[in-house]
C-alpha atoms as a PDB file:
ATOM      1  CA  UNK A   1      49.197 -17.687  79.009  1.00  0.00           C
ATOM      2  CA  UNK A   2      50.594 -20.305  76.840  1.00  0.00           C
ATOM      3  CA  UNK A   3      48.979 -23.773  75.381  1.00  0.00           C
ATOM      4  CA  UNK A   4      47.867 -26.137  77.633  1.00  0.00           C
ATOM      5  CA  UNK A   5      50.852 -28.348  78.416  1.00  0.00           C
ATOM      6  CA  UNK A   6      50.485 -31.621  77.263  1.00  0.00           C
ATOM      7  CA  UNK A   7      48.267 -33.914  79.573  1.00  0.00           C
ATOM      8  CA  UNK A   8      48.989 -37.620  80.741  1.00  0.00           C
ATOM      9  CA  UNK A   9      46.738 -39.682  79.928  1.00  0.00           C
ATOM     10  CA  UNK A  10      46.113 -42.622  83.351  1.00  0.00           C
ATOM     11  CA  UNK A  11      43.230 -45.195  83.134  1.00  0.00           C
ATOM     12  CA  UNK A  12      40.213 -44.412  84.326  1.00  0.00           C
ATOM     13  CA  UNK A  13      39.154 -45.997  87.658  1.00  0.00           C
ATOM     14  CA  UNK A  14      35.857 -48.479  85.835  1.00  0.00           C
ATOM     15  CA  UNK A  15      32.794 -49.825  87.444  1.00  0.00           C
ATOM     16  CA  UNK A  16      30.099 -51.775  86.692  1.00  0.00           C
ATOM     17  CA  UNK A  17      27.977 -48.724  85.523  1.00  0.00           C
ATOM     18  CA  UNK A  18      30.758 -47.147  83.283  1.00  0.00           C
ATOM     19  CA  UNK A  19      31.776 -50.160  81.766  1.00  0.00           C
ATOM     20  CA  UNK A  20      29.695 -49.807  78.328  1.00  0.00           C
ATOM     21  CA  UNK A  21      31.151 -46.479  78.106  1.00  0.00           C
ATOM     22  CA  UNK A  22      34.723 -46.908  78.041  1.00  0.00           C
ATOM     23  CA  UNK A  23      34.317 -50.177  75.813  1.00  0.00           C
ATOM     24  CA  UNK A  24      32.471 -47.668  73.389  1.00  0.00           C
ATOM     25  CA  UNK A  25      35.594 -45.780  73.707  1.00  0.00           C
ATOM     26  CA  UNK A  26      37.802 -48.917  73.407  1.00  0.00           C
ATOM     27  CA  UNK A  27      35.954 -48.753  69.789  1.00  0.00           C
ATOM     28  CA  UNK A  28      35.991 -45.547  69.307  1.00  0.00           C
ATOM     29  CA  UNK A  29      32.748 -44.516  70.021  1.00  0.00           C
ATOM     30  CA  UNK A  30      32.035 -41.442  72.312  1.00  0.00           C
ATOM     31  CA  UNK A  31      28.222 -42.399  74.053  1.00  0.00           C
ATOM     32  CA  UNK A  32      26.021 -40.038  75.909  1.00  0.00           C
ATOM     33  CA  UNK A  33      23.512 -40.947  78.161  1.00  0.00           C
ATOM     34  CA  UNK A  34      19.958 -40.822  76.309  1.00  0.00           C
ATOM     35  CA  UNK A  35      16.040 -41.178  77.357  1.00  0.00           C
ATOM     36  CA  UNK A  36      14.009 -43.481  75.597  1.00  0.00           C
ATOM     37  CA  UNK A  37      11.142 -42.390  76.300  1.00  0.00           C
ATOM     38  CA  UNK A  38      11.433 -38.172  76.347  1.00  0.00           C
ATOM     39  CA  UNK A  39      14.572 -38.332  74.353  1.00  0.00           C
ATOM     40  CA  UNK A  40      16.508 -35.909  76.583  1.00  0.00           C
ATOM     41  CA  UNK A  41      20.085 -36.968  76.804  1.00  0.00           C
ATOM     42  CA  UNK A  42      22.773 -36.492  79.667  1.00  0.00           C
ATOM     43  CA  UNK A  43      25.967 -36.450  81.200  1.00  0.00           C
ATOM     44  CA  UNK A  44      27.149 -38.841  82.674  1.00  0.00           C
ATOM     45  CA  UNK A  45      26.403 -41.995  80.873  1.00  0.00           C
ATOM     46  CA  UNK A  46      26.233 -44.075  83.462  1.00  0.00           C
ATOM     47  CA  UNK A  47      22.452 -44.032  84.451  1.00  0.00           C
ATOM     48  CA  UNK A  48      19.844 -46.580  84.078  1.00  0.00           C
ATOM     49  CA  UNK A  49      16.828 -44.091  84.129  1.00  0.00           C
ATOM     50  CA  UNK A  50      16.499 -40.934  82.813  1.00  0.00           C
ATOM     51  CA  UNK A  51      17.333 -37.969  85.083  1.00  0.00           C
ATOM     52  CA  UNK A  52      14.547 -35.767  83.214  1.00  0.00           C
ATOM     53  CA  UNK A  53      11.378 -38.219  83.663  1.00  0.00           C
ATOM     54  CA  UNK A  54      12.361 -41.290  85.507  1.00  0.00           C
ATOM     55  CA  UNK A  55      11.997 -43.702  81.735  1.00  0.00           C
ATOM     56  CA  UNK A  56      14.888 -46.241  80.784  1.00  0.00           C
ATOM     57  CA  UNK A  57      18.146 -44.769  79.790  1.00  0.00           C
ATOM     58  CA  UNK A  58      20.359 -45.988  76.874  1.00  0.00           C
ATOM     59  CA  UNK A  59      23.759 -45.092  75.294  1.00  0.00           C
ATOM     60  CA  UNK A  60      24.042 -43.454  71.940  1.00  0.00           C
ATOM     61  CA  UNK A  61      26.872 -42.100  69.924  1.00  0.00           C
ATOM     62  CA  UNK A  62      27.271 -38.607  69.854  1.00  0.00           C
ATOM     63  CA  UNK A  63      28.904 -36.224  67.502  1.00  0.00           C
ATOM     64  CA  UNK A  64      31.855 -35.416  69.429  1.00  0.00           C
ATOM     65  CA  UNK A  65      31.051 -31.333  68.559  1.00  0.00           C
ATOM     66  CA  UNK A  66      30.102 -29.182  71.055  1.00  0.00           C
ATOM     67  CA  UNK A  67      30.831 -25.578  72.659  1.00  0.00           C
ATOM     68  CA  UNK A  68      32.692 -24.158  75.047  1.00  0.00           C
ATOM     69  CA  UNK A  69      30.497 -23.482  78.192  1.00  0.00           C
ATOM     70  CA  UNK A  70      33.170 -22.285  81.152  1.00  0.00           C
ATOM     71  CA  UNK A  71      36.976 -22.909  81.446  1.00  0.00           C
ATOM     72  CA  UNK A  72      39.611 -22.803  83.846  1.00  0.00           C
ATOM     73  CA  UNK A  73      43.163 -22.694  84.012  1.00  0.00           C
ATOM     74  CA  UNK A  74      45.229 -24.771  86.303  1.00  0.00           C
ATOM     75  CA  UNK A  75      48.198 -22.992  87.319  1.00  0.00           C
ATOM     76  CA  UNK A  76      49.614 -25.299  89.369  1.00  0.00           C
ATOM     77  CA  UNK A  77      49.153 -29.299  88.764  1.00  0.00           C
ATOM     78  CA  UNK A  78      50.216 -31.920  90.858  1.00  0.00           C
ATOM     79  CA  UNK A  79      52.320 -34.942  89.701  1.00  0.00           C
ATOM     80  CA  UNK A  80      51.627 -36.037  86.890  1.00  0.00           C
ATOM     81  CA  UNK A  81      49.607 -33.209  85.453  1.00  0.00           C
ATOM     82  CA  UNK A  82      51.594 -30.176  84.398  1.00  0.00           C
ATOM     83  CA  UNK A  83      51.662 -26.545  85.326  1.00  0.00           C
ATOM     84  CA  UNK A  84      48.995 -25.243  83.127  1.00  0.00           C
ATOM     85  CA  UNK A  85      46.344 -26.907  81.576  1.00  0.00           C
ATOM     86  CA  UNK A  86      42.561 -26.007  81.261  1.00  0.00           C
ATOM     87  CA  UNK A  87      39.810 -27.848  82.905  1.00  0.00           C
ATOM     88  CA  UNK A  88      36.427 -26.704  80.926  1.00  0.00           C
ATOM     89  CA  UNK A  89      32.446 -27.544  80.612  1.00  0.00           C
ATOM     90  CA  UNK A  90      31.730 -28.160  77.234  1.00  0.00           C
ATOM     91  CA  UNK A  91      28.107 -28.162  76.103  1.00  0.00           C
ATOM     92  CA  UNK A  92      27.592 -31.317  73.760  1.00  0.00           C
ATOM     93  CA  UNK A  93      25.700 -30.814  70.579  1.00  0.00           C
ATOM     94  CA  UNK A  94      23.437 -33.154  71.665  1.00  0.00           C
ATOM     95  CA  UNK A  95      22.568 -30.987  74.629  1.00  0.00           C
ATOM     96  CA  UNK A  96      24.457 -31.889  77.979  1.00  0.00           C
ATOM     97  CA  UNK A  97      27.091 -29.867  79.895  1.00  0.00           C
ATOM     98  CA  UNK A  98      30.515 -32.050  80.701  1.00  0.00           C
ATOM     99  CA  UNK A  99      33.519 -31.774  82.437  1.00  0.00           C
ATOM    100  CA  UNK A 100      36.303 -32.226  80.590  1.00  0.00           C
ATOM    101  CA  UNK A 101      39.982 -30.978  79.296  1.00  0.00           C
ATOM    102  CA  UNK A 102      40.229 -28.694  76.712  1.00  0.00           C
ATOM    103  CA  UNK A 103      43.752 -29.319  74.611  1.00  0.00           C
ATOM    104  CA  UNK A 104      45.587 -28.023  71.571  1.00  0.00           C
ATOM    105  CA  UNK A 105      45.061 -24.634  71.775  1.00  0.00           C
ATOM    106  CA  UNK A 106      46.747 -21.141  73.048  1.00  0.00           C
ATOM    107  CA  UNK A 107      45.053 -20.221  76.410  1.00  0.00           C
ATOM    108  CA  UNK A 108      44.972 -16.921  75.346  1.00  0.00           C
ATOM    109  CA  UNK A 109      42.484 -17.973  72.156  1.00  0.00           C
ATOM    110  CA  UNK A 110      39.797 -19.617  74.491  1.00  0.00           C
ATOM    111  CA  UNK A 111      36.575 -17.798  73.763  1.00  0.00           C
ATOM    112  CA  UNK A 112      33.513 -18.849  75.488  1.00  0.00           C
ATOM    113  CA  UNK A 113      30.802 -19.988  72.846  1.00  0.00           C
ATOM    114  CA  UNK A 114      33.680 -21.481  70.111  1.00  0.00           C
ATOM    115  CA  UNK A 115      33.370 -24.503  69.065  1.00  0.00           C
ATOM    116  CA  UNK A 116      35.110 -27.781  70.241  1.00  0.00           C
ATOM    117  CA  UNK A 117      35.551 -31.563  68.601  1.00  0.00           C
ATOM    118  CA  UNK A 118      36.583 -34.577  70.622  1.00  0.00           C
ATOM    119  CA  UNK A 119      40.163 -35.269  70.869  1.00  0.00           C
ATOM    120  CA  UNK A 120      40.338 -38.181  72.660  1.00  0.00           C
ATOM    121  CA  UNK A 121      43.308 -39.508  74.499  1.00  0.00           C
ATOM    122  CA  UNK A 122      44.445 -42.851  74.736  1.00  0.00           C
ATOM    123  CA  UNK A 123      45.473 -44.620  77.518  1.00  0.00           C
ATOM    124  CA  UNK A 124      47.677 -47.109  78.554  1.00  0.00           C
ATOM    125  CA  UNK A 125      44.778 -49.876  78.432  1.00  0.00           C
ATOM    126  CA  UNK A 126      43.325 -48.606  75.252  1.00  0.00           C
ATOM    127  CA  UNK A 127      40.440 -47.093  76.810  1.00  0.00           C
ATOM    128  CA  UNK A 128      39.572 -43.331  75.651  1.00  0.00           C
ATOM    129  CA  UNK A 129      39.752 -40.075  78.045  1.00  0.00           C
ATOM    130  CA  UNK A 130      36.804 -37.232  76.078  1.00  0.00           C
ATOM    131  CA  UNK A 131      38.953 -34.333  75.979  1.00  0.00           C
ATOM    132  CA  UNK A 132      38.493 -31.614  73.538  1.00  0.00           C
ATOM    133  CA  UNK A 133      40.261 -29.464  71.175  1.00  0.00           C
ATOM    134  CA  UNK A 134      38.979 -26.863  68.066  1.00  0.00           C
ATOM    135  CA  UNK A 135      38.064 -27.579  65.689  1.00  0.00           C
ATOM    136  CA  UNK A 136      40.151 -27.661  62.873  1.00  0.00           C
END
């Protein structure tokens, strides 16, 4: 297979709960879900209490590193996505497992277990898609 084709980029569809995290993203900030009490974090974000012991939940800025978990290839994508790109769950460094896109690489060079850095795509309202690429 070849590189992922390059990937529009469309706003995200934002609610009340997911508004702090694309603003974060606005600024350049990638946030993760986090306990305050049993300091577990999570994906997604958008929680008020902790999915691991029921405490309050906060956002906190992650590294942006993290591995890849499982990965996909989309052979055939529907307007306006491209024939071939890769859908993936990348395990943050900070612990949780998200969906995401994984960009900028050969197909054929995916290895389960390498590591990944945020390469975050822009969109037209200047909020930030998490997609990830290697790390360079």
């Amino acid at each position: 297979m070849t590189e992922s084709a390059a990937l529009p980029a469309p706003d995200p569809v934002i609610v009340p709960e997911s508004t702090a995290f694309w603003d974060g993203t606005r600024q350049g900030e990638f946030l993760v879900g986090a306990c305050t009490a049993c300091d577990e974090w999570f994906w997604p974000p958008t929680r008020d209490a902790c999915p691991h012991c029921g405490a309050d939940a906060e956002l906190r800025a992650a590294s942006g590193l993290g591995t890849l978990y499982s990965w996909t290839a989309v052979a055939r994508g529907s307007a306006p996505y491209p024939n071939g790109y890769v859908v993936a769950y990348v395990q943050l460094a900070e612990g949780p497992t998200m969906l995401t896109n994984v960009v900028g690489i050969p197909m054929d060079d995916l290895q389960i277990g390498m590591e990944l850095t945020l390469r975050p795509a822009v969109t037209p309202s200047g909020v930030a898609l998490p997609r990830f690429g290697p790390v360079s």
